[in-house]
C-alpha atoms as a PDB file:
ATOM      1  CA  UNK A   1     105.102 132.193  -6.782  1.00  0.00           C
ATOM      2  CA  UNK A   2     104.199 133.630  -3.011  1.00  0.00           C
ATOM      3  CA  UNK A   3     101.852 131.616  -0.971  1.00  0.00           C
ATOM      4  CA  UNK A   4     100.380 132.432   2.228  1.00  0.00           C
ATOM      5  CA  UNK A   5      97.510 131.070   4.470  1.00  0.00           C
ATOM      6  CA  UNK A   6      95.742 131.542   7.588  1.00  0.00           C
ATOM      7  CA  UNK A   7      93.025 130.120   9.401  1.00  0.00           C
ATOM      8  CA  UNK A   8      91.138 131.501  12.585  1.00  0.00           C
ATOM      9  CA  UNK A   9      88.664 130.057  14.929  1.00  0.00           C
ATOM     10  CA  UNK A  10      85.450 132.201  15.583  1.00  0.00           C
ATOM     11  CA  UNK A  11      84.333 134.042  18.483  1.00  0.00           C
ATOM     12  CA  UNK A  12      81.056 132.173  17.968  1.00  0.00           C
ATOM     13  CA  UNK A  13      81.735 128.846  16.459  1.00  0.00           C
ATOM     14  CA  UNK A  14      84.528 126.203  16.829  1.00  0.00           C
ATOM     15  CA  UNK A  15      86.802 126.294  13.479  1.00  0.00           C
ATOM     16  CA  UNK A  16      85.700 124.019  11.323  1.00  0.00           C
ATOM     17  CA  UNK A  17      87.487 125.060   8.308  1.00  0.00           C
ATOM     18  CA  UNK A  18      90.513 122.729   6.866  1.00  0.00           C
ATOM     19  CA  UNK A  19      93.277 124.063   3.634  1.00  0.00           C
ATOM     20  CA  UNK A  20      96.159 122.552   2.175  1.00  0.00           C
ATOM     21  CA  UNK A  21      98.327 123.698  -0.501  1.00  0.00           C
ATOM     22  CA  UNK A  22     100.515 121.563  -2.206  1.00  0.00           C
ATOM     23  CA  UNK A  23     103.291 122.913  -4.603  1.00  0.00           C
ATOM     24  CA  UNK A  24     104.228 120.324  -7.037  1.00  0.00           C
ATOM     25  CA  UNK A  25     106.885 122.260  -8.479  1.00  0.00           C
ATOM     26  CA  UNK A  26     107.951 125.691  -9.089  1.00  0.00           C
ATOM     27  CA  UNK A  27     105.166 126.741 -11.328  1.00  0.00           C
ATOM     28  CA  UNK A  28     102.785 124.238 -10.481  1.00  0.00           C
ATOM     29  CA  UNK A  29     100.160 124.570  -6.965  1.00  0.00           C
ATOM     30  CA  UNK A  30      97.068 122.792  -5.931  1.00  0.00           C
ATOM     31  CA  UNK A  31      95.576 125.491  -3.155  1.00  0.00           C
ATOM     32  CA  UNK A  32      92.376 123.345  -1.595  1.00  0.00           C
ATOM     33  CA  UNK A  33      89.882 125.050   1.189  1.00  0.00           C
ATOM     34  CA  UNK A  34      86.815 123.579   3.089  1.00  0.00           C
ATOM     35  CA  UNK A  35      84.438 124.903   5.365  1.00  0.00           C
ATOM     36  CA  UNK A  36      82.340 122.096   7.397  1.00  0.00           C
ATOM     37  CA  UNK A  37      79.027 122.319   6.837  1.00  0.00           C
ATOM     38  CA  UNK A  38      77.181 123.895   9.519  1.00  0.00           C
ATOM     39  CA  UNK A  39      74.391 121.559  10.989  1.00  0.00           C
ATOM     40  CA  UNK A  40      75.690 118.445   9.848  1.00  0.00           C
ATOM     41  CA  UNK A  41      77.765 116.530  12.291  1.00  0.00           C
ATOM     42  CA  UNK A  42      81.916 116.567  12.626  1.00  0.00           C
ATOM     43  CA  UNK A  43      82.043 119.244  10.363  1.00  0.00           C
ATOM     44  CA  UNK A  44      86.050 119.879  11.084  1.00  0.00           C
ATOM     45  CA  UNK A  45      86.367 115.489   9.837  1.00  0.00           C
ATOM     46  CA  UNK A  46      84.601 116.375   6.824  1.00  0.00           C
ATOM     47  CA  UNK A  47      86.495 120.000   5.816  1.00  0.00           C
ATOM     48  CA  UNK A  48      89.656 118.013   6.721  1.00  0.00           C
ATOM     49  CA  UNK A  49      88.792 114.838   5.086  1.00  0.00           C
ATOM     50  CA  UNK A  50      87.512 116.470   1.705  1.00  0.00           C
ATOM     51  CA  UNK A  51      90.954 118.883   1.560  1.00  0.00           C
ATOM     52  CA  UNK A  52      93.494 115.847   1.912  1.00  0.00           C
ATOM     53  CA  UNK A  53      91.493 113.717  -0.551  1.00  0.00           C
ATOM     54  CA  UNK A  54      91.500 115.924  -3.256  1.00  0.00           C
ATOM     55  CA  UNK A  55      94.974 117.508  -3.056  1.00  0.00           C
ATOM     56  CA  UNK A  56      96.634 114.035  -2.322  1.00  0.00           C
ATOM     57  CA  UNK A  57      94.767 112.259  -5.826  1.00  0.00           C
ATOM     58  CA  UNK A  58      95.345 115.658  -7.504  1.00  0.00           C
ATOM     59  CA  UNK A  59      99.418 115.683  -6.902  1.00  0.00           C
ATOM     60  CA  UNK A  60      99.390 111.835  -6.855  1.00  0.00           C
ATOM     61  CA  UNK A  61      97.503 111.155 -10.542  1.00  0.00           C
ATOM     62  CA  UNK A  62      98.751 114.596 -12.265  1.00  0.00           C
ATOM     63  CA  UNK A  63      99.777 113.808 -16.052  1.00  0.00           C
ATOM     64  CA  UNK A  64      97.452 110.972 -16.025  1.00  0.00           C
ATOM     65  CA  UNK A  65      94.101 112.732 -17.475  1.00  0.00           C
ATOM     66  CA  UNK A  66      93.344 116.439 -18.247  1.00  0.00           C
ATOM     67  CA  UNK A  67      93.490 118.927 -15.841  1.00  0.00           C
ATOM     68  CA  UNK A  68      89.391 119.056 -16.356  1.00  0.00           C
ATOM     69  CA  UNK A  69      89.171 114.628 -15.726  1.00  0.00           C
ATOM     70  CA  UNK A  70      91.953 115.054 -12.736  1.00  0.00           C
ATOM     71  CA  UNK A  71      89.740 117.454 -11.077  1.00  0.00           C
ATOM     72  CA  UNK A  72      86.722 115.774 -11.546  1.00  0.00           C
ATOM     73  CA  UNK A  73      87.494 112.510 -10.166  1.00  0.00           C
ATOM     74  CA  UNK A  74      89.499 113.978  -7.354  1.00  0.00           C
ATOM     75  CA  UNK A  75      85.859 115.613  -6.198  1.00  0.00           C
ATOM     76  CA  UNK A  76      84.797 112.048  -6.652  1.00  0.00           C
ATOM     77  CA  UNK A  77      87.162 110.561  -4.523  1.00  0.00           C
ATOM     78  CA  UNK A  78      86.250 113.216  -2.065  1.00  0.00           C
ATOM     79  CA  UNK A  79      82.939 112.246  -2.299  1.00  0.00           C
ATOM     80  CA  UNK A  80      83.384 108.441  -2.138  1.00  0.00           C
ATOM     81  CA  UNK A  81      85.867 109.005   1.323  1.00  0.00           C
ATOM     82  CA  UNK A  82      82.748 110.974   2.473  1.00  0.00           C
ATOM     83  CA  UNK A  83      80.255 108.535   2.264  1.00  0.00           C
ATOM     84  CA  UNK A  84      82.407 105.832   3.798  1.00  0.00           C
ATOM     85  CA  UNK A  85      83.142 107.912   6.926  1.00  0.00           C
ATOM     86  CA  UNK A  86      79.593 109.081   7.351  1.00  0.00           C
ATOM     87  CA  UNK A  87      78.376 105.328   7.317  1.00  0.00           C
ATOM     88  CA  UNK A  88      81.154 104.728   9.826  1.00  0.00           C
ATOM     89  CA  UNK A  89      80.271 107.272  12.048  1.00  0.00           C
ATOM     90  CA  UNK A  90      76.323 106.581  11.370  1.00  0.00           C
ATOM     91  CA  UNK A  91      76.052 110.333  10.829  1.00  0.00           C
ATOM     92  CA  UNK A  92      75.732 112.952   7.840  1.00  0.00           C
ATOM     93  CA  UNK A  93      79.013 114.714   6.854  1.00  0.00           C
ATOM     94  CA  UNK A  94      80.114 117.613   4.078  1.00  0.00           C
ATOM     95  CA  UNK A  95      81.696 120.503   3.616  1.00  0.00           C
ATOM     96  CA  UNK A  96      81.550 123.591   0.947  1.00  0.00           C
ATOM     97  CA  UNK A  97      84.885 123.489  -1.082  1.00  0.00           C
ATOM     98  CA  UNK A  98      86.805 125.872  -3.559  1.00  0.00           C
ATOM     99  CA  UNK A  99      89.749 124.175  -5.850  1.00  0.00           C
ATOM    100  CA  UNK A 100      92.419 125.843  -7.630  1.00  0.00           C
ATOM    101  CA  UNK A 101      95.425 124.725  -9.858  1.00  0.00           C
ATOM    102  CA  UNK A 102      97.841 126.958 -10.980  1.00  0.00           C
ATOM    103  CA  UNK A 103      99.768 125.439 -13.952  1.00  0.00           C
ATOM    104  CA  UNK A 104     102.214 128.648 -14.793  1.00  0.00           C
ATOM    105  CA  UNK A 105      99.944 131.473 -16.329  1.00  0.00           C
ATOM    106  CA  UNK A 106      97.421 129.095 -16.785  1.00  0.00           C
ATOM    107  CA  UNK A 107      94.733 128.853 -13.560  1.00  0.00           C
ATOM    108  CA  UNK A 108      91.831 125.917 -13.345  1.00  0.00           C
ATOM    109  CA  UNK A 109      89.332 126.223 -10.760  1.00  0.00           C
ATOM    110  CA  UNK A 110      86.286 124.684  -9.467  1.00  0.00           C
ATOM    111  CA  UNK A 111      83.939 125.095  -6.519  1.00  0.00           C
ATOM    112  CA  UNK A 112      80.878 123.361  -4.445  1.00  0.00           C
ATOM    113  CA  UNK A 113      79.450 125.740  -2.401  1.00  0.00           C
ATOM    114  CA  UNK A 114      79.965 128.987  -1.145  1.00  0.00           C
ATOM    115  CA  UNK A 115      83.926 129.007   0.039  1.00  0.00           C
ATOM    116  CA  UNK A 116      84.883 131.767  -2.591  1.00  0.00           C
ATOM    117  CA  UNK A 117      87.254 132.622  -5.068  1.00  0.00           C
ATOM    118  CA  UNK A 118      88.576 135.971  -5.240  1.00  0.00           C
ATOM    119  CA  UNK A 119      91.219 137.668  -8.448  1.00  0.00           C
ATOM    120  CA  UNK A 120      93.345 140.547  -8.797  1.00  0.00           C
ATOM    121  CA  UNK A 121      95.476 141.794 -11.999  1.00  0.00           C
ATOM    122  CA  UNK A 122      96.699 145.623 -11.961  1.00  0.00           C
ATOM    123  CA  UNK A 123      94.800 146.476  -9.408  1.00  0.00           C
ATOM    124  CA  UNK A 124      91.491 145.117 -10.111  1.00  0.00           C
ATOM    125  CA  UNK A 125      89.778 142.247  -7.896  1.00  0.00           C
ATOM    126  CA  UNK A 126      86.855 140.758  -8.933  1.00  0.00           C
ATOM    127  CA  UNK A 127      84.661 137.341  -7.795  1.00  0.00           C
ATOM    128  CA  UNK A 128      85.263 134.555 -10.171  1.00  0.00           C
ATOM    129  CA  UNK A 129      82.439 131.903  -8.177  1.00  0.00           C
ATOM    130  CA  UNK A 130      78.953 132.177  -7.862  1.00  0.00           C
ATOM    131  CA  UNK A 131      77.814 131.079  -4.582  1.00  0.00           C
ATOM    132  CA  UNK A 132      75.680 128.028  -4.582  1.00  0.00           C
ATOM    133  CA  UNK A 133      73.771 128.702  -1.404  1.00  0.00           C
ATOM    134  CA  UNK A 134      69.932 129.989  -0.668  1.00  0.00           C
ATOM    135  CA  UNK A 135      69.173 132.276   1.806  1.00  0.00           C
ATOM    136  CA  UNK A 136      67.348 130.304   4.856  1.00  0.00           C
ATOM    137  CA  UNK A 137      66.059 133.679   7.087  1.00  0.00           C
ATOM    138  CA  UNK A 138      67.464 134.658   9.747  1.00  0.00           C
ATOM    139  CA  UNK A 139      70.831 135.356   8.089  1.00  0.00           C
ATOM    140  CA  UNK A 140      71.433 131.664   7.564  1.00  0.00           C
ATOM    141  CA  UNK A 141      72.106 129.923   4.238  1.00  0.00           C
ATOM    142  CA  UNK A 142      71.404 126.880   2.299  1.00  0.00           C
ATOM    143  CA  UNK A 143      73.829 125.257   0.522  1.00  0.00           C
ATOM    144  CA  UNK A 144      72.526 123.824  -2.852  1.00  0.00           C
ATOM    145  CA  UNK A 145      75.726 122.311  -3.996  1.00  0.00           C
ATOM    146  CA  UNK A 146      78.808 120.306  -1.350  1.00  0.00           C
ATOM    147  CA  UNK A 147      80.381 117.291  -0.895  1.00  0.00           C
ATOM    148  CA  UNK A 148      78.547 114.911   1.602  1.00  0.00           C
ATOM    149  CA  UNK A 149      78.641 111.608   0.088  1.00  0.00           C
ATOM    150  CA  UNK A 150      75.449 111.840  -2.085  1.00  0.00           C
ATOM    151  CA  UNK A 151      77.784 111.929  -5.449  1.00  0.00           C
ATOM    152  CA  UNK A 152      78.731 114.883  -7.458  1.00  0.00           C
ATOM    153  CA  UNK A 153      76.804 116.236 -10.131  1.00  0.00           C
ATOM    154  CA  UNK A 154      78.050 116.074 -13.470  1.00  0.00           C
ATOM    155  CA  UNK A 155      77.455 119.619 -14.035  1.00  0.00           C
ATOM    156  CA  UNK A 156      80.216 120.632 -11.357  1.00  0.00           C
ATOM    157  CA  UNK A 157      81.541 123.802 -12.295  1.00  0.00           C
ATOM    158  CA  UNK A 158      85.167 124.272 -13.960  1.00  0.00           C
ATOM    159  CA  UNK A 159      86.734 126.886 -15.208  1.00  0.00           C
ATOM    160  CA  UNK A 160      90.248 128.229 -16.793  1.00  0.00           C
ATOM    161  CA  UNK A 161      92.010 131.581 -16.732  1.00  0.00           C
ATOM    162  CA  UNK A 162      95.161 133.060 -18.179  1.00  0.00           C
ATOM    163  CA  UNK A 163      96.869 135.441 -15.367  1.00  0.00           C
ATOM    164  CA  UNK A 164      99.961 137.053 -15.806  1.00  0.00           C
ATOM    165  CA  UNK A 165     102.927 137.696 -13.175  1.00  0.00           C
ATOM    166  CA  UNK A 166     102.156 139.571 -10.082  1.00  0.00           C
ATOM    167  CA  UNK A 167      98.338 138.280 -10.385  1.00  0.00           C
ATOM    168  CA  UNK A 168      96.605 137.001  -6.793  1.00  0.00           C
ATOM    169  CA  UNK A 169      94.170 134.548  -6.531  1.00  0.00           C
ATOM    170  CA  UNK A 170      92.655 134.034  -3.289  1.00  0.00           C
ATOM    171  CA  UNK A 171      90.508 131.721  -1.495  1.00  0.00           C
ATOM    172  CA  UNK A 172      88.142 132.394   1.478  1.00  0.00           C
ATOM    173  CA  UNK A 173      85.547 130.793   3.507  1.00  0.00           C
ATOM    174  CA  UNK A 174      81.965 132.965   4.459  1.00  0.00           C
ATOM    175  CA  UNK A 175      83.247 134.088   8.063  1.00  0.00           C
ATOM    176  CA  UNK A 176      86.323 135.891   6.183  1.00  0.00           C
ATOM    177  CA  UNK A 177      84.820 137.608   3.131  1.00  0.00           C
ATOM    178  CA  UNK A 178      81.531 138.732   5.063  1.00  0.00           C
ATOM    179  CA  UNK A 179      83.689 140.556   7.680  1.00  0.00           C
ATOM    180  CA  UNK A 180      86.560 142.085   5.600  1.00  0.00           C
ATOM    181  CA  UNK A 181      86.227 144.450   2.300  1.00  0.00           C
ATOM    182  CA  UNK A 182      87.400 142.912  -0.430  1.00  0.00           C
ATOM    183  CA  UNK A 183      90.859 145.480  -0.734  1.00  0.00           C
ATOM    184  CA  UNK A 184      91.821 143.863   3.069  1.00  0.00           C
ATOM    185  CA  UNK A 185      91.508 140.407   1.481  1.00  0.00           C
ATOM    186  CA  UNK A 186      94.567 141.153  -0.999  1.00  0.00           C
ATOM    187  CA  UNK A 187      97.037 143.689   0.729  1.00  0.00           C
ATOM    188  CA  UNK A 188      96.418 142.618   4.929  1.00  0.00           C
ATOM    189  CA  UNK A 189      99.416 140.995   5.765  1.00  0.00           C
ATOM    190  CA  UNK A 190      98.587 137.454   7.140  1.00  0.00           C
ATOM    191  CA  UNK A 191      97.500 136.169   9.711  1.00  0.00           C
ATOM    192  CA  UNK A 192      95.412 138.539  10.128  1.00  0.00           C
ATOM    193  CA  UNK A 193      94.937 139.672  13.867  1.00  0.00           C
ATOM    194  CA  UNK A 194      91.428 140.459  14.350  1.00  0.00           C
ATOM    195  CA  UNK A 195      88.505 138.606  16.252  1.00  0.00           C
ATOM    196  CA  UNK A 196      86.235 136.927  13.458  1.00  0.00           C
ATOM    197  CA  UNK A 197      82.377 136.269  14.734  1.00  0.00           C
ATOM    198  CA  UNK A 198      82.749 132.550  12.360  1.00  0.00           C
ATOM    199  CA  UNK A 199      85.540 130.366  11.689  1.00  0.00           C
ATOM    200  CA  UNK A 200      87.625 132.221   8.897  1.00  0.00           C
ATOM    201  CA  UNK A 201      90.064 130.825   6.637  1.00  0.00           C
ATOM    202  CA  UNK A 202      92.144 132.547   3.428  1.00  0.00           C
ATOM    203  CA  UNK A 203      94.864 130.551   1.089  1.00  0.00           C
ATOM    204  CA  UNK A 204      96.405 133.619  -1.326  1.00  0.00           C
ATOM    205  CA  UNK A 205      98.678 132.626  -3.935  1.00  0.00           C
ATOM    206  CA  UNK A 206     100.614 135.635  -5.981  1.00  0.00           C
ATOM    207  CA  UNK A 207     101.760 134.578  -9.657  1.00  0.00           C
END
């Protein structure tokens, strides 16, 4: 398994995007992206906060529940670290976040928001999220679904694909996929050296 990342600040807007990826052993990763809400406050605390929580309860509590139960109460915990740091910081905090855990051929993946998921097998790529966003005007969007302390809905989205060797997944954030065709996302060698108008962030893991 080949894992690579990058993350890039904007020409616009401070980077306020935060990934880990933890390999738990050879076959097994938990790749974790955020993108700070924009106009909420300490966007990059949030994005950073939300990452660490989730991949830390993921690798720490793996074996314990399903994949399906592990996933959901990592989001939870998330959520919970969220709403203690906003009350802190007496402001309102979140973050749009894509999840994925590859368990050999076997992928699980969840998202809140619009950071995307992306998948290629014999060269065809296709979207596997559905952005949960509305269009505001004035090319802004909405998001209608994110982690900001408010508690997760129990209709979170989850998912499960088989992939076979030499597959890619690959996760983005908004200022990366609406600046780059989709073919650049999978073969550009990383990091990739261009000047981004927003904060842009990729994790892409090859089976």
């Amino acid at each position: 398994m080949r894992i690579d990342s990058f993350s890039a600040e904007g020409k616009l807007y401070p980077n306020e995007d935060s990934l880990c990826v933890c390999q738990v052993s050879p076959n097994q990763v938990v790749a974790v992206l955020a993108d700070g809400m924009g106009g909420l406050s300490f966007g990059k605390e949030a994005a950073d906060l939300i990452v660490h929580a989730v991949s830390e309860y993921i690798c720490e509590n793996l074996g314990r529940n399903s994949i399906q139960e592990l996933i959901g109460k990592a989001l939870e915990h998330a959520d919970r670290i969220i709403a203690q740091r906003s009350k802190e910081m007496h402001s309102k905090m979140g973050a749009a976040v894509a999840l994925v855990f590859v368990d050999s051929n076997t992928v699980h993946f969840t998202w809140l928001g619009n950071v995307r998921i992306y998948f290629s097998e014999q060269a065809e790529a296709k979207l596997l999220t559905t952005d949960h966003s509305l269009d505001a005007g004035y090319g802004k969007q909405l998001l209608t679904r994110c982690i900001k302390g408010k508690g997760v809905r129990p209709d979170w989205p989850y998912q499960v694909l088989s992939v076979k060797a030499g597959s890619k997944l690959i996760l983005c954030t908004d200022g990366l996929y609406k600046q780059l065709d989709l073919e650049r996302l999978f073969t550009a060698a990383l990091p990739i050296l261009e000047e981004f108008e927003d904060d842009a962030s990729m994790i892409r893991v090859e089976i």
